[in-house]
C-alpha atoms as a PDB file:
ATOM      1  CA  UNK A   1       0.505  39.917 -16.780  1.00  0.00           C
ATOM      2  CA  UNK A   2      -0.157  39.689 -20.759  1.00  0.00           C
ATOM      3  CA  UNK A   3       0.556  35.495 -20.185  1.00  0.00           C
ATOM      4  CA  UNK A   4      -1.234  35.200 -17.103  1.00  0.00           C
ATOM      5  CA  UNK A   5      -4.319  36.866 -19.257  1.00  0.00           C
ATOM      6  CA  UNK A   6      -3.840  34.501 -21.987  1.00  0.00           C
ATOM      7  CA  UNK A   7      -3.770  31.383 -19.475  1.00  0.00           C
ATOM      8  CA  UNK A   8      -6.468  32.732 -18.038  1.00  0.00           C
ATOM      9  CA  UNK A   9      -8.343  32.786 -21.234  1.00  0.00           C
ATOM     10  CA  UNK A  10      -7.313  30.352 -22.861  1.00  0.00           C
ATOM     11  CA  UNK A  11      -8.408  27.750 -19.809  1.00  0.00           C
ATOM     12  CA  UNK A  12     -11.555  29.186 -19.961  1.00  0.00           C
ATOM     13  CA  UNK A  13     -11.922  28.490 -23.914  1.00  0.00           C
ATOM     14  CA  UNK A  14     -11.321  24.935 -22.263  1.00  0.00           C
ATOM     15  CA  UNK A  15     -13.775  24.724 -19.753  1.00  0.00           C
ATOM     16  CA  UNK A  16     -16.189  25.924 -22.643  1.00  0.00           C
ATOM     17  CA  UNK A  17     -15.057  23.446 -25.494  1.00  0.00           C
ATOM     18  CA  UNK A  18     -15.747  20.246 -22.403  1.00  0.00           C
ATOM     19  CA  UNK A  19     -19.373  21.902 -21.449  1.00  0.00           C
ATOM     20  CA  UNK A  20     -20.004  22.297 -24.698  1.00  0.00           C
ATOM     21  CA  UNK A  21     -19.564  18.588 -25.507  1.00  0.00           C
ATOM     22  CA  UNK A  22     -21.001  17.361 -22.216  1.00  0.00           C
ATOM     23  CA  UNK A  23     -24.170  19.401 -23.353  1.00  0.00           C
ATOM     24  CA  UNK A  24     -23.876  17.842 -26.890  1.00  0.00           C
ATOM     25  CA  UNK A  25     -23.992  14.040 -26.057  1.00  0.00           C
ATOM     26  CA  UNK A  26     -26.477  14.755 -22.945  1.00  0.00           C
ATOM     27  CA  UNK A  27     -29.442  16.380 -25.432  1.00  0.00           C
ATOM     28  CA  UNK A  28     -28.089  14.782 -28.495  1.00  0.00           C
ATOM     29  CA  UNK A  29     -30.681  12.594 -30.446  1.00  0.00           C
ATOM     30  CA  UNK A  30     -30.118   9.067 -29.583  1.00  0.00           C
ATOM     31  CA  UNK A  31     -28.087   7.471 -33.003  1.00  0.00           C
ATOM     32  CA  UNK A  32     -29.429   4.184 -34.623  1.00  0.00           C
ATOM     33  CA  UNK A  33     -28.140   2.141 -36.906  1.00  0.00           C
ATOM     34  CA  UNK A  34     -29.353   1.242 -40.475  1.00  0.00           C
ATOM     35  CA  UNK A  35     -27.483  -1.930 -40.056  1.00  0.00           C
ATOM     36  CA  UNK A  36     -28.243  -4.026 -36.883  1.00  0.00           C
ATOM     37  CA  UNK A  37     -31.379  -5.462 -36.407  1.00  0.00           C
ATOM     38  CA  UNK A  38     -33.143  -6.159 -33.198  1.00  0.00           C
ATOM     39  CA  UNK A  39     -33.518 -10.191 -32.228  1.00  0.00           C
ATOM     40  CA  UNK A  40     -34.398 -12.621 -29.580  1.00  0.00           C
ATOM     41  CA  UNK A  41     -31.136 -15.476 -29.681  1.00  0.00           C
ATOM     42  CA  UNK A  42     -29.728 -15.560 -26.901  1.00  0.00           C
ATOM     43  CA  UNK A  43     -25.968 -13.590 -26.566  1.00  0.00           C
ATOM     44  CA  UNK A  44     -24.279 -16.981 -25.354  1.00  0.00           C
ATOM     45  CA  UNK A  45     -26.253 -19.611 -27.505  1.00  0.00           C
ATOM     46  CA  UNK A  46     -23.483 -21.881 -28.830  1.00  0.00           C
ATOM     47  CA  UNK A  47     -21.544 -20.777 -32.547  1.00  0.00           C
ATOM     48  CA  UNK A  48     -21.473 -22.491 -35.594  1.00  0.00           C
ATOM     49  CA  UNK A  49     -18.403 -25.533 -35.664  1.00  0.00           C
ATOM     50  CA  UNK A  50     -14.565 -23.540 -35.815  1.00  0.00           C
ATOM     51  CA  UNK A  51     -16.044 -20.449 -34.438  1.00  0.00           C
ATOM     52  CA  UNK A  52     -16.006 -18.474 -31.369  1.00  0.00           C
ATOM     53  CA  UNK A  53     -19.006 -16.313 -30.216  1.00  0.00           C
ATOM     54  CA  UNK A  54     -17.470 -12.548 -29.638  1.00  0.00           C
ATOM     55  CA  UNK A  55     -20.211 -10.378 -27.764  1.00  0.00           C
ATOM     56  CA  UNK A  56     -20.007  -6.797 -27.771  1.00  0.00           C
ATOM     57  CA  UNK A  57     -21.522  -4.673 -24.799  1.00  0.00           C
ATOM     58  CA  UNK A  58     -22.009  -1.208 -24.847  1.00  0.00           C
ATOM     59  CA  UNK A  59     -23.834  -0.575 -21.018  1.00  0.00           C
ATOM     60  CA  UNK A  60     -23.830   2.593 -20.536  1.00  0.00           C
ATOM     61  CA  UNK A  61     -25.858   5.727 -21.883  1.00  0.00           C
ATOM     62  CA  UNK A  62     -23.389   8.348 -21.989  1.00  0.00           C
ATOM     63  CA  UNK A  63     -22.699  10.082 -25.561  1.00  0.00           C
ATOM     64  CA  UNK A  64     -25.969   8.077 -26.796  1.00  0.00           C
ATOM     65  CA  UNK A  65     -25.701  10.209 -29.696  1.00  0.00           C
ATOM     66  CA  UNK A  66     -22.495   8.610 -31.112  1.00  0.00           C
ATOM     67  CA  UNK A  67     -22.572   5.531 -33.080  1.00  0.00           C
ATOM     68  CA  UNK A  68     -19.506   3.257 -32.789  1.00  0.00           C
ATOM     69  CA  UNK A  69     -18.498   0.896 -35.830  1.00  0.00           C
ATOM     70  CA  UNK A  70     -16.518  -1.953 -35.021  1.00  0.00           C
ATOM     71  CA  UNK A  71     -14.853  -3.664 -37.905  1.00  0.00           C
ATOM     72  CA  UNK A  72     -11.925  -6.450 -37.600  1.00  0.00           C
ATOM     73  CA  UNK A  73      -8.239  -5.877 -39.132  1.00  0.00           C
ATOM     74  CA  UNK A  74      -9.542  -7.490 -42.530  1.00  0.00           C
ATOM     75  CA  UNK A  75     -11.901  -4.542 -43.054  1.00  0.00           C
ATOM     76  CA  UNK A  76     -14.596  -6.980 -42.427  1.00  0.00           C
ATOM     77  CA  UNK A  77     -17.629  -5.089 -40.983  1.00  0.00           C
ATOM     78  CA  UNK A  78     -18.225  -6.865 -37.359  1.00  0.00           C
ATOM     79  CA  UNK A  79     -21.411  -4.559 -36.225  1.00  0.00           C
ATOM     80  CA  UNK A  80     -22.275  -0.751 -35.145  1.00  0.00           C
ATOM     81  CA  UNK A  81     -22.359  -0.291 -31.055  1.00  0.00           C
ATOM     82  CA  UNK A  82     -25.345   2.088 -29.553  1.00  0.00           C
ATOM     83  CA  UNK A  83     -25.990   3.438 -26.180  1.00  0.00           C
ATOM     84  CA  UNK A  84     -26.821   0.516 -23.510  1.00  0.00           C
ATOM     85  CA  UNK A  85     -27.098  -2.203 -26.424  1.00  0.00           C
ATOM     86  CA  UNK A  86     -25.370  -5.329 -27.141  1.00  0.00           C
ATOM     87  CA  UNK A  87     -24.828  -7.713 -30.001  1.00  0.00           C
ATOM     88  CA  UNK A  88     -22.833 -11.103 -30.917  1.00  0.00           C
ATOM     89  CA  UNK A  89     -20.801 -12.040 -33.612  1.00  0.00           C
ATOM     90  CA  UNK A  90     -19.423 -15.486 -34.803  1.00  0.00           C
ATOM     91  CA  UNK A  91     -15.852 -15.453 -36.057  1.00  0.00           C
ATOM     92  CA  UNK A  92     -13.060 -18.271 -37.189  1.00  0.00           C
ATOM     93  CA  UNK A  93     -11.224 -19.432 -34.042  1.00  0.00           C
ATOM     94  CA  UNK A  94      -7.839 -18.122 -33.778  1.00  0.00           C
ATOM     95  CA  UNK A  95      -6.291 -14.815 -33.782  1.00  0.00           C
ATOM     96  CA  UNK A  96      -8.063 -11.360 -33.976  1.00  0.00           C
ATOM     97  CA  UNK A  97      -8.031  -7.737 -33.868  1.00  0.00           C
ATOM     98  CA  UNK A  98     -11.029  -5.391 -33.398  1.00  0.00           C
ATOM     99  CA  UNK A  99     -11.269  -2.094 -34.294  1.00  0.00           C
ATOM    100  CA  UNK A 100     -13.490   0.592 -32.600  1.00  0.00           C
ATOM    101  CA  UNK A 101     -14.507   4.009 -35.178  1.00  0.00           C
ATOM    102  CA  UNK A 102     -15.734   6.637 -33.610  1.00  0.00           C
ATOM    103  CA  UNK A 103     -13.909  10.063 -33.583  1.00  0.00           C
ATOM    104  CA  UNK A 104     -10.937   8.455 -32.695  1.00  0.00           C
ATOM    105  CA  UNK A 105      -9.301   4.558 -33.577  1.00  0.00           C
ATOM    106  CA  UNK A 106      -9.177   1.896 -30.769  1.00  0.00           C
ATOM    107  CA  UNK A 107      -8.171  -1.631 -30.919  1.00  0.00           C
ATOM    108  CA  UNK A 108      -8.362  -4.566 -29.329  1.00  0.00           C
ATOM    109  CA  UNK A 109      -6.671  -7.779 -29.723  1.00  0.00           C
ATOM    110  CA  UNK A 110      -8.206 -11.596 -29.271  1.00  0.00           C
ATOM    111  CA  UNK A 111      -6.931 -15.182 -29.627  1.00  0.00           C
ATOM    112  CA  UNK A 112     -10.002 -17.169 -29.780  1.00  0.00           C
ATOM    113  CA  UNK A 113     -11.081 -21.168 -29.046  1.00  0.00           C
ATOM    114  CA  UNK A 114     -13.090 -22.663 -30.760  1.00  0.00           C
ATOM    115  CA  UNK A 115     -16.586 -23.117 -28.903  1.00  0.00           C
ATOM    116  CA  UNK A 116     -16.143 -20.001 -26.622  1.00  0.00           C
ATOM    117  CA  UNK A 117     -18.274 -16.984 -26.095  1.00  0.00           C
ATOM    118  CA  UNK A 118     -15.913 -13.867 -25.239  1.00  0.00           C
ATOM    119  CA  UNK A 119     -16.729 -10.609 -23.951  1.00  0.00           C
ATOM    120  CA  UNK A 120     -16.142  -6.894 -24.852  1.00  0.00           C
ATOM    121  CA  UNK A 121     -16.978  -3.572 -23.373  1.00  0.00           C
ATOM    122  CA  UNK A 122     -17.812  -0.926 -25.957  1.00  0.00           C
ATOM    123  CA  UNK A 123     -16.856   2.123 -23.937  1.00  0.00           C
ATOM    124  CA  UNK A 124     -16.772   6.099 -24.265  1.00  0.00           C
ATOM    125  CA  UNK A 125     -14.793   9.203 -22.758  1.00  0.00           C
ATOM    126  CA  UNK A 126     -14.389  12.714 -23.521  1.00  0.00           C
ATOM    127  CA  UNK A 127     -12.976  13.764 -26.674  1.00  0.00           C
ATOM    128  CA  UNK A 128     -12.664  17.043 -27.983  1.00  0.00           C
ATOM    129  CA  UNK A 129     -15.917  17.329 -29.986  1.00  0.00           C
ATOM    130  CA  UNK A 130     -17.202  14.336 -29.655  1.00  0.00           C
ATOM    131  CA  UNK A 131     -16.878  10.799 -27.378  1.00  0.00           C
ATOM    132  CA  UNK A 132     -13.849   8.475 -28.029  1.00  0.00           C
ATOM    133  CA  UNK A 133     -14.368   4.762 -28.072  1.00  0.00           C
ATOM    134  CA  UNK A 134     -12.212   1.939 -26.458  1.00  0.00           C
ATOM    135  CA  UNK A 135     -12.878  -1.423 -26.561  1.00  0.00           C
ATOM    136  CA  UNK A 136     -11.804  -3.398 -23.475  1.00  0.00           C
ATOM    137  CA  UNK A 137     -11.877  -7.298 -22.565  1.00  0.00           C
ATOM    138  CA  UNK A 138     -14.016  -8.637 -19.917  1.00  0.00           C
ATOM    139  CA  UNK A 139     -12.351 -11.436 -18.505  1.00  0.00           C
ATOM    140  CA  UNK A 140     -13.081 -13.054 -15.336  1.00  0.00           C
ATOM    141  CA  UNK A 141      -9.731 -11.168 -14.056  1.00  0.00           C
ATOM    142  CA  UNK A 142     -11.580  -7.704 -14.730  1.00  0.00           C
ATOM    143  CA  UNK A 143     -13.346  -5.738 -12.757  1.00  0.00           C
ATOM    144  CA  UNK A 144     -16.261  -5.548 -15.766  1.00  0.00           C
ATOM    145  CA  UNK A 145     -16.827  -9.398 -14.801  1.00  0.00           C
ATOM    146  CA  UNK A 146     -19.086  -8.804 -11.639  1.00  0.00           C
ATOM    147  CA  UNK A 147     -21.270  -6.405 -14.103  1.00  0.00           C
ATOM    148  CA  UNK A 148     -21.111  -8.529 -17.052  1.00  0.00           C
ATOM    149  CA  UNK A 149     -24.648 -10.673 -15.921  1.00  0.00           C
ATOM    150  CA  UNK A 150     -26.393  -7.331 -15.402  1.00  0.00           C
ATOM    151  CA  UNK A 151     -25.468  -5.773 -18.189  1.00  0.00           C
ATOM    152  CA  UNK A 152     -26.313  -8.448 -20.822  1.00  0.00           C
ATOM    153  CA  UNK A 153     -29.840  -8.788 -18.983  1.00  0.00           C
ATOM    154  CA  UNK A 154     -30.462  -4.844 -19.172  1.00  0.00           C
ATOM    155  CA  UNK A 155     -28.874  -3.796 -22.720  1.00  0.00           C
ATOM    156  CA  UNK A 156     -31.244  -4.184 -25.565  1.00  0.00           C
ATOM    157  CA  UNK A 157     -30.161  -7.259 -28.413  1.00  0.00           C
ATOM    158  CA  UNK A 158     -29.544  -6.862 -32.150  1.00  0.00           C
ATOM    159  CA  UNK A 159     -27.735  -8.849 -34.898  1.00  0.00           C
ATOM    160  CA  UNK A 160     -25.605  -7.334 -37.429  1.00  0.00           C
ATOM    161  CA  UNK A 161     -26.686  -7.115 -40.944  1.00  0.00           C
ATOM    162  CA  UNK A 162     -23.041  -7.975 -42.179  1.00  0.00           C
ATOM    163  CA  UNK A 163     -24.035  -7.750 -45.770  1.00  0.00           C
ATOM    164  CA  UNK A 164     -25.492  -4.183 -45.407  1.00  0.00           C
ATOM    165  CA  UNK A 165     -22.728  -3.200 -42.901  1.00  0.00           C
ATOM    166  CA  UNK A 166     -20.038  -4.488 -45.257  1.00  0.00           C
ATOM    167  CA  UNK A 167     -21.605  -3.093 -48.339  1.00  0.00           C
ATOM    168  CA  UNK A 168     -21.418   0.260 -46.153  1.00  0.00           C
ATOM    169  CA  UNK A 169     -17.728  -0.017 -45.348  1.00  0.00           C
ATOM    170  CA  UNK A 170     -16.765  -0.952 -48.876  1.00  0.00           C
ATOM    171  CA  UNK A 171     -18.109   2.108 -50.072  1.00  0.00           C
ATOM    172  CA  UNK A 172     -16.070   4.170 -47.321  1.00  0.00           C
ATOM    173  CA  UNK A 173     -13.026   2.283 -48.672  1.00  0.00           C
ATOM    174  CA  UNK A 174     -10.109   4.779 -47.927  1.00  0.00           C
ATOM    175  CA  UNK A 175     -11.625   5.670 -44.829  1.00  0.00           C
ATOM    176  CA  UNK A 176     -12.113   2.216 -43.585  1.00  0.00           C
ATOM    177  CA  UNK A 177      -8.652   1.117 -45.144  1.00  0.00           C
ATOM    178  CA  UNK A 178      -7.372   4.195 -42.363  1.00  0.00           C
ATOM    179  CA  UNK A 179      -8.664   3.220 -39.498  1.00  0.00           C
ATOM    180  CA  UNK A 180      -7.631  -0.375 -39.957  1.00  0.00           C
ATOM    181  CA  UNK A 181      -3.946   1.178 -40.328  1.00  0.00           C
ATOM    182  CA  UNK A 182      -4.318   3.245 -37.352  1.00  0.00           C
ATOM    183  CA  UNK A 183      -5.761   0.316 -35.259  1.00  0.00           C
ATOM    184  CA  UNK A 184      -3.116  -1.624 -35.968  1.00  0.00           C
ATOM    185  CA  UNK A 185      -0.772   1.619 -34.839  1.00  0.00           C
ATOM    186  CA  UNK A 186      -2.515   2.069 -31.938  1.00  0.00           C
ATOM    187  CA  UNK A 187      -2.120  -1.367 -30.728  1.00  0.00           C
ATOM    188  CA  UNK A 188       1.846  -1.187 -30.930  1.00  0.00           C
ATOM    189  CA  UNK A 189       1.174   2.330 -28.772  1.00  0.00           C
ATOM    190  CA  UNK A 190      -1.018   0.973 -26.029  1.00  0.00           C
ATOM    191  CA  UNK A 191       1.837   0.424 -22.751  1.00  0.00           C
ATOM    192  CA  UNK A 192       1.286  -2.792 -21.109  1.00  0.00           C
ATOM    193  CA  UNK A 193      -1.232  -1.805 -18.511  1.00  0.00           C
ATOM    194  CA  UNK A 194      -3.027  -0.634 -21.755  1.00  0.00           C
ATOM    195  CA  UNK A 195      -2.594  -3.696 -23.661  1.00  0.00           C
ATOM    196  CA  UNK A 196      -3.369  -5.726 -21.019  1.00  0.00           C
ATOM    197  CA  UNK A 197      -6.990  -4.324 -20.697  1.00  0.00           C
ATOM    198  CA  UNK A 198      -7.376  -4.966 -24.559  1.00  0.00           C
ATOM    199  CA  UNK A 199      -6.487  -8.396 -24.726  1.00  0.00           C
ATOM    200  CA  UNK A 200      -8.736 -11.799 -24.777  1.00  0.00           C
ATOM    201  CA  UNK A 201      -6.886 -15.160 -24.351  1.00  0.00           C
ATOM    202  CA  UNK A 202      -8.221 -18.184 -25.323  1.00  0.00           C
ATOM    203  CA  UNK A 203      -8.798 -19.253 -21.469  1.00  0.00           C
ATOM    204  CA  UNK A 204     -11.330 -15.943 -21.136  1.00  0.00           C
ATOM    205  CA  UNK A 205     -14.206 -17.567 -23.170  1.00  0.00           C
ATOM    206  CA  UNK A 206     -16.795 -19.288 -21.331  1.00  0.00           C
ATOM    207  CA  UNK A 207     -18.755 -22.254 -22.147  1.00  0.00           C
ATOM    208  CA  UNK A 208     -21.804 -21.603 -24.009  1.00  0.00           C
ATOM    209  CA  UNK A 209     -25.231 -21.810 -22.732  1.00  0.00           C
ATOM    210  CA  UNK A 210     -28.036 -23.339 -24.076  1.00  0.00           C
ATOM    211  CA  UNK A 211     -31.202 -21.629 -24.255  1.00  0.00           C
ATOM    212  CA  UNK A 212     -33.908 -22.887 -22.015  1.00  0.00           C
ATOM    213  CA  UNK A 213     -37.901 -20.778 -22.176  1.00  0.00           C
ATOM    214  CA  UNK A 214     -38.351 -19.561 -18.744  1.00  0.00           C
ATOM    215  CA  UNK A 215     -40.477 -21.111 -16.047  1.00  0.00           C
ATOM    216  CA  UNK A 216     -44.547 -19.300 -16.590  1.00  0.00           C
ATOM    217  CA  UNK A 217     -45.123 -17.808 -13.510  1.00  0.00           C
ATOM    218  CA  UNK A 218     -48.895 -19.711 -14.101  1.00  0.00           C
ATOM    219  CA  UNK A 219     -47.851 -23.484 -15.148  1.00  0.00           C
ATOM    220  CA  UNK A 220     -50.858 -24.693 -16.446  1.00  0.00           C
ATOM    221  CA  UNK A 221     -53.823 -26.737 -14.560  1.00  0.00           C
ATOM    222  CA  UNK A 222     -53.731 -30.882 -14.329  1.00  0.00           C
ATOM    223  CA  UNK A 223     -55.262 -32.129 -16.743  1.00  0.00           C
ATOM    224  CA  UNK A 224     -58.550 -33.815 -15.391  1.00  0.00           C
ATOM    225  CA  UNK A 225     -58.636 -37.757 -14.924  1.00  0.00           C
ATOM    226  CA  UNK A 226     -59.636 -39.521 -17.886  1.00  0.00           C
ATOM    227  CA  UNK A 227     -63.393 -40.905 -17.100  1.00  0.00           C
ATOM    228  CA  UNK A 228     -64.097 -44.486 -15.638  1.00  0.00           C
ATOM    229  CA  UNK A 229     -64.648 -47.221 -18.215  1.00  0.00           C
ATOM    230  CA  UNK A 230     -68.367 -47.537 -18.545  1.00  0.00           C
ATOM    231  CA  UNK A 231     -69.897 -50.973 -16.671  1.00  0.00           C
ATOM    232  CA  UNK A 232     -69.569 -54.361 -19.171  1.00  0.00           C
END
């Protein structure tokens, strides 16, 4: 009877912990970032020579009140992902791994070409207190792909201030230093299913596209015929 009480109890303790965190990141104040800026250039316009364009997505709005940093296995500071927002990144062709920092460590790992834009989901699920982050590949083998074109239309653009960002991260040495340790950790933990999801090959890029002003919806009038030449 006495461990049927404490099940009983203690299941309830659970149901309160998850509705009190469902309450948290529902009326939580939205969290912004001191260093990403807002811009206009387009997510797939082509990177510099020897780079590849990584963009990360975050679509939806759930636990808007967490702020997810994203930093690569170098400690280099990559960006901060918020609530439906988005953001790209140029980095060295070649090999890779991200690193999500939220409550938890996540990691993802990316061989990159030269040229190509790749995709990531920034995504969030319960966690005790607070949401956990993952960071998953969009490929055009994932089921992300068919959403990918809406949600880089709907998710509002910034840039990374990586001077500002980095200067941050330097200052949170240890801590940064940590989570790069337990990304790489992670990664060896993730089964293949797991890895699998959190993996970009060289052949997921895309080309990159140009960017082209759209078409005014009132082009303007002809201009009028030049006047007759006046009578010799």
């Amino acid at each position: 009877m006495g461990d049927a009480h404490e099940r009983g109890m203690g299941h309830k303790l659970w149901l309160l912990a998850v509705l009190a965190l469902l309450l948290s990141v529902a009326t939580g104040c939205t969290a912004t970032s001191d260093y990403m800026r807002p811009t206009l250039t387009p997510l797939d316009a082509p990177p510099p020579p020897g780079t590849a364009a990584v963009v990360f997505v975050r679509p939806s709005g759930w636990a808007s009140s967490v702020l997810m940093t994203i930093l690569d296995d170098q400690g280099r500071f990559i960006g901060d992902s918020t609530a439906e927002s988005c953001f790209v990144t140029p980095v060295p062709a070649g090999k890779h791994l991200f690193i999500g920092w939220a409550e938890n460590t996540a990691a993802l790992q990316a061989d990159l070409a030269p040229g190509r834009v790749y995709f990531v989901e920034v995504s969030s699920r319960l966690g005790w207190w607070t949401a956990r982050v993952q960071l998953l590949a969009i490929t055009p083998h994932s089921e992300q792909w068919g959403k990918l074109k809406d949600w880089v239309s709907e998710c509002d653009k910034f840039r990374p201030d990586e001077a500002g960002g980095q200067a941050y991260l330097n200052g949170r040495g240890d801590a940064a230093a940590e989570h790069v340790r337990r990304g790489k950790e992670k990664l060896g933990d993730y089964d293949a299913s797991d890895l699998e999801e959190r993996t970009l090959r060289p052949t997921d890029g895309v080309e990159p596209t140009a960017y082209a002003p759209p078409v005014t919806a009132h082009p303007p009038a002809p201009l009028p015929p030049a006047p007759a030449a006046p009578p010799q």
